[in-house]
C-alpha atoms as a PDB file:
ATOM      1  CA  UNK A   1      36.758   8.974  28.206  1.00  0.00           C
ATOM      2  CA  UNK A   2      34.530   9.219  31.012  1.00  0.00           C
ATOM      3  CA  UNK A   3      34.464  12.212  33.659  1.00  0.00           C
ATOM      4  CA  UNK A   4      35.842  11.695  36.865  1.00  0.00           C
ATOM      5  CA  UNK A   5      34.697  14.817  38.339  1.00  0.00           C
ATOM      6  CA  UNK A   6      31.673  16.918  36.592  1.00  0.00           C
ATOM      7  CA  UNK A   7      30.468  20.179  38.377  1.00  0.00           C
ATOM      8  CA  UNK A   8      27.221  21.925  37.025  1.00  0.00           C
ATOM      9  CA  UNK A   9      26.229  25.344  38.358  1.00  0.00           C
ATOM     10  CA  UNK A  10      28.394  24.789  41.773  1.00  0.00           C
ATOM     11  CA  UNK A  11      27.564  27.291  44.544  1.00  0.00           C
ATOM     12  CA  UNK A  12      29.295  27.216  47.844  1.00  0.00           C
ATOM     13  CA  UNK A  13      27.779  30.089  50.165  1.00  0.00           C
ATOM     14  CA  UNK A  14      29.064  30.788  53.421  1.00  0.00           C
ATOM     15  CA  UNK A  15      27.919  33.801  55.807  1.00  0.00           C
ATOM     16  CA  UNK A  16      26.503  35.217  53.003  1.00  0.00           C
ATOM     17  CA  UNK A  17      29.418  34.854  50.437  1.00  0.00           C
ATOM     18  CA  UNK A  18      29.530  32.834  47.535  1.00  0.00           C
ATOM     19  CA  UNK A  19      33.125  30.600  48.070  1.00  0.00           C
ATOM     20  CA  UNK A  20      32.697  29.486  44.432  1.00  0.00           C
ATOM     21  CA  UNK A  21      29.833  30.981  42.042  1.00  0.00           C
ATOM     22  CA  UNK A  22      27.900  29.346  39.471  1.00  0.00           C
ATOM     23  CA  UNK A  23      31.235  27.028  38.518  1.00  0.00           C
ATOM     24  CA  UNK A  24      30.599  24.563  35.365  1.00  0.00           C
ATOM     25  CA  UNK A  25      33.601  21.867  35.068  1.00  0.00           C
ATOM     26  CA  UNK A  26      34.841  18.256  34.016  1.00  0.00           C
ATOM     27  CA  UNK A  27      37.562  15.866  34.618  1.00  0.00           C
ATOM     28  CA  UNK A  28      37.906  13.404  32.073  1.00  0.00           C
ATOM     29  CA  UNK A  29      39.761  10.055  32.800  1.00  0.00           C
ATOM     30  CA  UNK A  30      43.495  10.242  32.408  1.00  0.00           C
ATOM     31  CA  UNK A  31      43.451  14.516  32.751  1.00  0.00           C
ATOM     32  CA  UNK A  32      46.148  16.271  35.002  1.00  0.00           C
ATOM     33  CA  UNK A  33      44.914  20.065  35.940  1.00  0.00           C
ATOM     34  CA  UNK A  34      45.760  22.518  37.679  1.00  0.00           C
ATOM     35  CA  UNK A  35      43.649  25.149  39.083  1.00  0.00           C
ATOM     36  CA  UNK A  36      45.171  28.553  38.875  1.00  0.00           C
ATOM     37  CA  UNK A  37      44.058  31.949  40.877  1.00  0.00           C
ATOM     38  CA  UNK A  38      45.008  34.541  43.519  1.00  0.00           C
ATOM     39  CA  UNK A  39      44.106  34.163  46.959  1.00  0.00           C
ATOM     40  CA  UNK A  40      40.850  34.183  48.015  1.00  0.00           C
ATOM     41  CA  UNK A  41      39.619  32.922  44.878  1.00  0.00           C
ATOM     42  CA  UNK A  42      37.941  29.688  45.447  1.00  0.00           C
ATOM     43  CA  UNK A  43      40.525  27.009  44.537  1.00  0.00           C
ATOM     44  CA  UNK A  44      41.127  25.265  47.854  1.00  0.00           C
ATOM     45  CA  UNK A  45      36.990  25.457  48.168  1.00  0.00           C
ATOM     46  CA  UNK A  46      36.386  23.578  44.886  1.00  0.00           C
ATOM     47  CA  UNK A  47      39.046  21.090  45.936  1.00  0.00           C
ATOM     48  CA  UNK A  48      37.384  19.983  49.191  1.00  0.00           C
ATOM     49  CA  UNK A  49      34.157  19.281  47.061  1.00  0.00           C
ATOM     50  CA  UNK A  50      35.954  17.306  44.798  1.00  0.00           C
ATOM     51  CA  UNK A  51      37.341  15.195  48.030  1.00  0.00           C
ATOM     52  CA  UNK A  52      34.122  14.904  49.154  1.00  0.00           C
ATOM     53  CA  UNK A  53      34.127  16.743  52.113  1.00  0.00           C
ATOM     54  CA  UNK A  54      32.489  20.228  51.083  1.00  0.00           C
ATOM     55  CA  UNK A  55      28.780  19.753  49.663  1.00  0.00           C
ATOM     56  CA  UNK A  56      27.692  22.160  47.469  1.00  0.00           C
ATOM     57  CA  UNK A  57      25.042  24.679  48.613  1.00  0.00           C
ATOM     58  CA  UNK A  58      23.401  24.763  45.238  1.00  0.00           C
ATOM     59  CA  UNK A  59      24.524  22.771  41.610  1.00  0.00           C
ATOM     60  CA  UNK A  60      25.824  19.183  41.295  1.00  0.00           C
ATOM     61  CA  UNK A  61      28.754  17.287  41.971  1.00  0.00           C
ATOM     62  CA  UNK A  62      29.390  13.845  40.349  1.00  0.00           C
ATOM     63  CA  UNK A  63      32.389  12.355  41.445  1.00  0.00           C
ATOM     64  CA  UNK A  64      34.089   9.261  40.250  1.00  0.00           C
ATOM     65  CA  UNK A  65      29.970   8.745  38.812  1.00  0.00           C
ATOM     66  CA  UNK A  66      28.100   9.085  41.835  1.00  0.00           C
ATOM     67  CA  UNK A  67      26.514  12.627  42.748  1.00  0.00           C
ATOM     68  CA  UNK A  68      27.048  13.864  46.224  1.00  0.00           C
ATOM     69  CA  UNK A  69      23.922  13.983  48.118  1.00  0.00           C
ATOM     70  CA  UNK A  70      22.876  10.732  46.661  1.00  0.00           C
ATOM     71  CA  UNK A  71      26.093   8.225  47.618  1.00  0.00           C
ATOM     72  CA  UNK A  72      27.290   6.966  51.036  1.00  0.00           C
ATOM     73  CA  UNK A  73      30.643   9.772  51.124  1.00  0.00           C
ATOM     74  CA  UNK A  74      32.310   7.179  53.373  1.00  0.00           C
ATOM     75  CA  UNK A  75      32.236   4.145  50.487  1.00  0.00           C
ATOM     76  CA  UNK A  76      33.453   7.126  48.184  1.00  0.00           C
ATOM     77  CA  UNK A  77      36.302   8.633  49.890  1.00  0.00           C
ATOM     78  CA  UNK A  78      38.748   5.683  49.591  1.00  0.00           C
ATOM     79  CA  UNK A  79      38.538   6.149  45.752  1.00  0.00           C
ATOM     80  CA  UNK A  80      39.880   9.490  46.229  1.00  0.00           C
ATOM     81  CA  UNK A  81      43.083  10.720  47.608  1.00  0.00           C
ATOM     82  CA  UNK A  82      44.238  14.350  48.692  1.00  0.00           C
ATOM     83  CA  UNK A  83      47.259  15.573  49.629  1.00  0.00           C
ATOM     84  CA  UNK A  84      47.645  19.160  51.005  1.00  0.00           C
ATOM     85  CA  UNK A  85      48.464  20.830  54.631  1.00  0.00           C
ATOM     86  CA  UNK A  86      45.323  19.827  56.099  1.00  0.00           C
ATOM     87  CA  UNK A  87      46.461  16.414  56.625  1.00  0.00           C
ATOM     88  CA  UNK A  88      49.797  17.152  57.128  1.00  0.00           C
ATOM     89  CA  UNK A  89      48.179  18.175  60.227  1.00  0.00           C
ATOM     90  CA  UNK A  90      46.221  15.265  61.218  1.00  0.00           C
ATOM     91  CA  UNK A  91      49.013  13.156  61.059  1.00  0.00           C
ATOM     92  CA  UNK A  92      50.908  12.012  64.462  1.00  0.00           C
ATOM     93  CA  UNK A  93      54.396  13.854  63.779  1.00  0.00           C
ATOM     94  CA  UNK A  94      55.958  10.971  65.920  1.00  0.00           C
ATOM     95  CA  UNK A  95      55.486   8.267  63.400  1.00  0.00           C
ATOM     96  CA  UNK A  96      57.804   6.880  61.333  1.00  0.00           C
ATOM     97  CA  UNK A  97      57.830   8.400  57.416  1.00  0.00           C
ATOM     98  CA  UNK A  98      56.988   4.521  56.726  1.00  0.00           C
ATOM     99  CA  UNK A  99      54.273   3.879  59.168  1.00  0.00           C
ATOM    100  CA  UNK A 100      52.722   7.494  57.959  1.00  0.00           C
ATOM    101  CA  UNK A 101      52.355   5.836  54.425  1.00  0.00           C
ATOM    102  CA  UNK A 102      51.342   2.522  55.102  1.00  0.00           C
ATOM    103  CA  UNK A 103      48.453   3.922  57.654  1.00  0.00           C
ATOM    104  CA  UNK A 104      46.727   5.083  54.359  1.00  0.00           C
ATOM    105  CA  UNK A 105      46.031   1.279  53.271  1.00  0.00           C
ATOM    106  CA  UNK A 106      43.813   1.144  56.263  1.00  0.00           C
ATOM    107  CA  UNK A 107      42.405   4.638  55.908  1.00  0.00           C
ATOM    108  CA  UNK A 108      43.569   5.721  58.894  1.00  0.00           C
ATOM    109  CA  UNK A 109      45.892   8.494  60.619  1.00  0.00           C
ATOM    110  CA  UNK A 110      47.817   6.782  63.829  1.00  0.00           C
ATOM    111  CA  UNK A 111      49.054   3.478  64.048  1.00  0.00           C
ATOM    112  CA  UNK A 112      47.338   1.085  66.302  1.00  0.00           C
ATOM    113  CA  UNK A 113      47.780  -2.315  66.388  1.00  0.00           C
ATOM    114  CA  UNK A 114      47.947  -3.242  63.019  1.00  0.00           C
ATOM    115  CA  UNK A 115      49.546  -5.905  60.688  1.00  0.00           C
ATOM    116  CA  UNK A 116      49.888  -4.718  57.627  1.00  0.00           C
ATOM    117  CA  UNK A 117      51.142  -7.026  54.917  1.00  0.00           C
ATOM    118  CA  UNK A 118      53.852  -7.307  53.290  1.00  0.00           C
ATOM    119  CA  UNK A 119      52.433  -6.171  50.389  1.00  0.00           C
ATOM    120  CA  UNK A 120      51.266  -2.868  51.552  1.00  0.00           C
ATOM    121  CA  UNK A 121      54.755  -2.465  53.060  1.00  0.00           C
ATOM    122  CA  UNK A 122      56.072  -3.473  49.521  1.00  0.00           C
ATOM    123  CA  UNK A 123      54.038  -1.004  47.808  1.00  0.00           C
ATOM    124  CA  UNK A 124      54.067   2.049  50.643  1.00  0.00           C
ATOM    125  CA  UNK A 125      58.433   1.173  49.894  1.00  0.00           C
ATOM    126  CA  UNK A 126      58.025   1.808  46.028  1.00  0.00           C
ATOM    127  CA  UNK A 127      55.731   5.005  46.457  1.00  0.00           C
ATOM    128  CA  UNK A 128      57.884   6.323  49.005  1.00  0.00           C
ATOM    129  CA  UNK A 129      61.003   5.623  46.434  1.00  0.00           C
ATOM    130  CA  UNK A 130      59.391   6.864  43.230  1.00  0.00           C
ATOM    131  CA  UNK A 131      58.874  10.443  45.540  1.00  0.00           C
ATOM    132  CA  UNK A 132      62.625  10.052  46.631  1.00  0.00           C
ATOM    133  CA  UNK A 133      62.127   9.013  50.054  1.00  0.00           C
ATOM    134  CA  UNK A 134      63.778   5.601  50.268  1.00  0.00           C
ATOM    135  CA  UNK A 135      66.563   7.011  52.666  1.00  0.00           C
ATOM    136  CA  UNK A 136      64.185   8.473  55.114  1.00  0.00           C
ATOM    137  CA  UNK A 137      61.907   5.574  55.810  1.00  0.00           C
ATOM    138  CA  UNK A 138      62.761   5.462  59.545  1.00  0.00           C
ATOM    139  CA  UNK A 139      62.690   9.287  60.277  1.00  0.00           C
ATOM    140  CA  UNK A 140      60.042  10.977  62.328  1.00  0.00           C
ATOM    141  CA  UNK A 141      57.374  12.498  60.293  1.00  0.00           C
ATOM    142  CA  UNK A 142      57.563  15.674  62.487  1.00  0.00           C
ATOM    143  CA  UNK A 143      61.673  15.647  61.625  1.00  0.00           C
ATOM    144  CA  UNK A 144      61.137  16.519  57.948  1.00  0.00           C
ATOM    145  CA  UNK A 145      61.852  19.131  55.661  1.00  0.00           C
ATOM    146  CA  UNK A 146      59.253  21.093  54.245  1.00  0.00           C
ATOM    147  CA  UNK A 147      59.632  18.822  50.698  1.00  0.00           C
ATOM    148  CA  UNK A 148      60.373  15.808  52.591  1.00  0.00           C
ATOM    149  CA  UNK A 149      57.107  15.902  54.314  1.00  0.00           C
ATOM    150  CA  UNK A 150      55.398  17.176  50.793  1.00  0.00           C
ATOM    151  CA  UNK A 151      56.748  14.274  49.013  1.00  0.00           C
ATOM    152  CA  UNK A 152      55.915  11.944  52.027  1.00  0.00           C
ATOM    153  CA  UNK A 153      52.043  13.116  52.357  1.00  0.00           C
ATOM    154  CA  UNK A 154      51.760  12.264  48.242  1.00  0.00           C
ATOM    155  CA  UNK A 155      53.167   8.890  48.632  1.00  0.00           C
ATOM    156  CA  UNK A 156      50.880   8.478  51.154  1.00  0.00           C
ATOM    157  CA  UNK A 157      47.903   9.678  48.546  1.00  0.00           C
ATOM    158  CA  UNK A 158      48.773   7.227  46.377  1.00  0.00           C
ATOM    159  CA  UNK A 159      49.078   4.067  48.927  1.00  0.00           C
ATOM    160  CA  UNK A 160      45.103   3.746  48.494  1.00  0.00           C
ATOM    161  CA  UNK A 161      45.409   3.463  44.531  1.00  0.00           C
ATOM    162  CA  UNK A 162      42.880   6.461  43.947  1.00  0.00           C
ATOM    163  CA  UNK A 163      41.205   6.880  40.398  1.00  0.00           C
ATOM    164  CA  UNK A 164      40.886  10.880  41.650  1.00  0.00           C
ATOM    165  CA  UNK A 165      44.658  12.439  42.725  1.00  0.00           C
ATOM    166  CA  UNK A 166      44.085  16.060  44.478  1.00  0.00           C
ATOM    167  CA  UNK A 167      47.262  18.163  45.656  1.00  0.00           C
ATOM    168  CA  UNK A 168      46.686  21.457  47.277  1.00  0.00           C
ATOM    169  CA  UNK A 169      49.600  23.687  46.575  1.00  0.00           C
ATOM    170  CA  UNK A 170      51.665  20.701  46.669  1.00  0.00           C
ATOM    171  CA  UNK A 171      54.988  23.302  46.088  1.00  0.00           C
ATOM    172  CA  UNK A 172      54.500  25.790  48.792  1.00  0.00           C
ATOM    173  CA  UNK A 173      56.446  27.024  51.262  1.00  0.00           C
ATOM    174  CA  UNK A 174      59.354  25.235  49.344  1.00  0.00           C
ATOM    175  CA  UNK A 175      62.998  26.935  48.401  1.00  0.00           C
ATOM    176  CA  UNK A 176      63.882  26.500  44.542  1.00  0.00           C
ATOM    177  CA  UNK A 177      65.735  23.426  45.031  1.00  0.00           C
ATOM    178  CA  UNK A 178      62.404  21.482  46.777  1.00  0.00           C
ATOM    179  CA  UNK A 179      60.265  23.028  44.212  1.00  0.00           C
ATOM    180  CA  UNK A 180      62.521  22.164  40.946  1.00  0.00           C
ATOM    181  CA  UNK A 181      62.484  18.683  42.525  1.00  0.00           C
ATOM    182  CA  UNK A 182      58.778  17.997  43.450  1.00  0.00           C
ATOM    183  CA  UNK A 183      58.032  19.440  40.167  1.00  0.00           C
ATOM    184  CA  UNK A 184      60.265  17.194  38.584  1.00  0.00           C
ATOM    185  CA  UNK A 185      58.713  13.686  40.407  1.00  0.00           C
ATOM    186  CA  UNK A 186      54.928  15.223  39.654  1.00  0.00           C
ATOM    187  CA  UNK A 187      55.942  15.339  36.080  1.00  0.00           C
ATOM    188  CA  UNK A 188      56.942  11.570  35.470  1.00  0.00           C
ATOM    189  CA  UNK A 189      53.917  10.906  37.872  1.00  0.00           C
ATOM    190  CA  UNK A 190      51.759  13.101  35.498  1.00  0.00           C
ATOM    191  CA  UNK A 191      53.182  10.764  32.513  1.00  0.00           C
ATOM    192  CA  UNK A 192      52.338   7.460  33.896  1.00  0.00           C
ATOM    193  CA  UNK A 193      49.411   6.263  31.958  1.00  0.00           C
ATOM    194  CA  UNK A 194      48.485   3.768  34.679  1.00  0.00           C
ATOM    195  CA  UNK A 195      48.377   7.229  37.261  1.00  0.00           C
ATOM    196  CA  UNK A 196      44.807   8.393  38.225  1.00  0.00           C
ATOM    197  CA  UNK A 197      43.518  11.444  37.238  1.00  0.00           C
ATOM    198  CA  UNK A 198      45.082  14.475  38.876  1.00  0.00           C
ATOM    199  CA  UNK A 199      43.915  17.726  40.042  1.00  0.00           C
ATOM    200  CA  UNK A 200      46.565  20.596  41.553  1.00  0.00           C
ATOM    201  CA  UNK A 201      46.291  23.632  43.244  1.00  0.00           C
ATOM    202  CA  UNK A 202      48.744  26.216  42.855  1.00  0.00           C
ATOM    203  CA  UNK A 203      49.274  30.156  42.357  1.00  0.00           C
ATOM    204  CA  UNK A 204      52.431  30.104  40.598  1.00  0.00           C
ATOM    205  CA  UNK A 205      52.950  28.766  36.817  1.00  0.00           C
ATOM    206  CA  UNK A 206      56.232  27.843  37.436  1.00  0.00           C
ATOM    207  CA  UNK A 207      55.007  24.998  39.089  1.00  0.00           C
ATOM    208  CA  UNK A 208      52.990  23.809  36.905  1.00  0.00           C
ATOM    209  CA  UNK A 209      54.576  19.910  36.136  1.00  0.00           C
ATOM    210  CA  UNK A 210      55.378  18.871  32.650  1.00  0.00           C
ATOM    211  CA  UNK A 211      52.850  16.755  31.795  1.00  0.00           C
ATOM    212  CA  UNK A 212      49.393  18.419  33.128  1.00  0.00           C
ATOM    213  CA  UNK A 213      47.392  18.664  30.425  1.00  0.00           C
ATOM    214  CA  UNK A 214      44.361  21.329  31.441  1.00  0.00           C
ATOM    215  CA  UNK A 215      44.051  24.733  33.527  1.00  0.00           C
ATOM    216  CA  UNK A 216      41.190  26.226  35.306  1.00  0.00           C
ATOM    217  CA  UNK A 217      41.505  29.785  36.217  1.00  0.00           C
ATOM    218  CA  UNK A 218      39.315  31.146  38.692  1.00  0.00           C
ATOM    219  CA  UNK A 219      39.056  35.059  40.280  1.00  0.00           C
ATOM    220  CA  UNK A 220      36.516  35.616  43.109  1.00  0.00           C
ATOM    221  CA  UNK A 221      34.577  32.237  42.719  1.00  0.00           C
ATOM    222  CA  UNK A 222      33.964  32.821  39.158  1.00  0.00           C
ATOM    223  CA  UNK A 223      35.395  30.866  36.333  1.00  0.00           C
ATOM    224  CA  UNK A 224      37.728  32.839  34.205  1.00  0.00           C
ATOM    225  CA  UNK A 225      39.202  29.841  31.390  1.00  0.00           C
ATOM    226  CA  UNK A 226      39.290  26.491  31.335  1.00  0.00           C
ATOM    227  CA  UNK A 227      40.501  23.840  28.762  1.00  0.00           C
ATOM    228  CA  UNK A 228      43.968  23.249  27.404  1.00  0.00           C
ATOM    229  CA  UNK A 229      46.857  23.980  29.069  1.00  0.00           C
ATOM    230  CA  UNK A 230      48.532  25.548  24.928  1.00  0.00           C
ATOM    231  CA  UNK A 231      45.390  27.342  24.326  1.00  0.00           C
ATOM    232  CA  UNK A 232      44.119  28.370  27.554  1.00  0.00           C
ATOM    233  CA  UNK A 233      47.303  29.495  29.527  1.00  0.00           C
ATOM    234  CA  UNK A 234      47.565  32.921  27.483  1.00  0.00           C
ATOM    235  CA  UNK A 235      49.028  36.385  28.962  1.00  0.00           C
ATOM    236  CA  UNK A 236      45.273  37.750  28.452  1.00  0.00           C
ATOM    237  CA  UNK A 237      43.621  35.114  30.692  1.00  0.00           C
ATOM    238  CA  UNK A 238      46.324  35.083  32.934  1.00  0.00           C
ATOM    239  CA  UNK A 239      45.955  39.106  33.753  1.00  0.00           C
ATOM    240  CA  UNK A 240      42.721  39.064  34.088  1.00  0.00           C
ATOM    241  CA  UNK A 241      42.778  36.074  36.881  1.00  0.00           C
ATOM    242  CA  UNK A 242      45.715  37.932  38.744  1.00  0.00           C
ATOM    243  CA  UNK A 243      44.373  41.634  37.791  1.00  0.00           C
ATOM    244  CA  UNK A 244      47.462  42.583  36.539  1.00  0.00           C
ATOM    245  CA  UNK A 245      49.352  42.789  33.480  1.00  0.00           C
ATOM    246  CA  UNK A 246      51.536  39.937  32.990  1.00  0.00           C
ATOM    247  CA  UNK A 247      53.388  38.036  30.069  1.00  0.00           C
ATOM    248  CA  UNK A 248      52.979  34.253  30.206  1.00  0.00           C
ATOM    249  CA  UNK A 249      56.123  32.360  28.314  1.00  0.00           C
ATOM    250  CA  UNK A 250      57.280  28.686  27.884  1.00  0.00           C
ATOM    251  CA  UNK A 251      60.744  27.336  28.108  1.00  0.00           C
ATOM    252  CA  UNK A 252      60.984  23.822  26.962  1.00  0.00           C
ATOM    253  CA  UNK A 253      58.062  22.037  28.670  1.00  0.00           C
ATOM    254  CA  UNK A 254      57.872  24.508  31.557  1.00  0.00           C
ATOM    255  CA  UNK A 255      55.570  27.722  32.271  1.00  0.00           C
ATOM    256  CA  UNK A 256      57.293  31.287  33.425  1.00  0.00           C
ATOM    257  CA  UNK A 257      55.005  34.291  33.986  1.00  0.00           C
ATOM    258  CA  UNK A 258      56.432  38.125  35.029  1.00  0.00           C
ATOM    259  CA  UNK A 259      54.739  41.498  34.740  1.00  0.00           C
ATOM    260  CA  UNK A 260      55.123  44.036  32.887  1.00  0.00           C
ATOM    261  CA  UNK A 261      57.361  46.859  33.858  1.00  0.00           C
ATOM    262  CA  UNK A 262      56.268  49.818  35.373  1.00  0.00           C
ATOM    263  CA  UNK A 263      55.629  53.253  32.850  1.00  0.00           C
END
């Protein structure tokens, strides 16, 4: 398999302050992470260079085979989707949840004067139906729910048929029914051999999708484990990245994590 994403040595220095430090990592073809760490730690930074819109200040970045630095960013972009708050809020929250999907095919925000075909509308129909949007096609995007616009904005990543998939705490800010039910639709995504390679961002193992098959941990910029989600999601890595003790467990093909009581 070849790698999708490969970071060597990966500084990102603002003011003074290393973002990420020294960070050494691959994405094979096919892989679904998830990047795991407190706030603060550099998770949201390393995302934004794997979208291609945060160059390193020192390392490499290859992405999708072409190193950043060396590759017109604007011929790369469209084979790499993100989904995340940022451009939740770029988009107009007067649009349709329909027209905020199918403005993806044209790599754009707002509707203008576009036709679109009716194959994009065909295909922005089945992504917004395999998310479990199909009854809110005509509501405003600025009308949603919380999970309703989270669902939405990954439909949308998907409209441009990326090879590289990034979601940036795709669960957050969600109550336990949104979550269980995201969760749920990222896990038959994740299971889809013909899906692209996937890379999420979360704090919480609990949301970790059946299905995603690799964790990076990272605490202050640093990388703390990364490899396997069976052999690298232990108790022992997971304390140190949090700084506290806690006990990591799996129920069925899910992730639970709790600390330790108090002495």
């Amino acid at each position: 398999m070849s790698d999708v994403l490969e970071l060597v040595d990966v500084s990102v220095v603002r003011d003074g302050r290393a973002l990420v430090d020294e960070v050494s990592w691959s994405v094979k073809e096919g892989e679904r992470w998830v990047i795991l760490g407190p706030n603060g730690a550099g998770k949201t930074t390393l995302l934004n260079v794997a979208s291609t819109y945060l160059f390193p200040t020192r390392g490499t970045a290859q992405i999708l085979g072409e190193q950043l630095g060396r590759v017109d960013v604007f011929e790369l972009r469209p084979r790499v989707s993100m989904a995340g708050i940022a451009m939740a809020e770029k988009l107009p929250k007067r649009q349709t949840v329909l027209e905020t999907v199918l403005t993806a095919a044209y790599g754009m925000t707002a509707t203008w004067q576009e036709d679109y075909d009716a194959v994009d509308e065909e295909r922005a129909r089945a992504f917004l139906d395999r998310l479990g949007m199909s009854d809110f096609l005509d509501r405003r995007f600025g009308t949603l729910s919380e999970g309703e616009r989270k669902r939405t904005l990954i439909a949308r990543a998907l409209m441009t048929d990326p090879e590289l998939l990034l979601l940036d705490e795709p669960a957050a800010g969600l109550d336990l029914g949104g979550r269980e039910d995201l969760v749920r639709r990222l896990g038959r995504l994740a299971a889809d051999p013909y899906a692209p390679s996937m890379v999420m961002v979360t704090h919480h193992v609990e949301e970790i999708p059946p299905g995603f098959t690799h964790v990076l941990m990272i605490r202050q910029g640093k990388v703390l484990a990364a490899g396997p989600v069976e052999t690298e999601l232990t108790s022992r890595n997971l304390s140190h990245c949090f700084g506290l003790p806690l006990v990591v467990d799996k129920v069925g093909d899910r992730y639970t994590a709790q600390g330790l009581p108090l002495s």
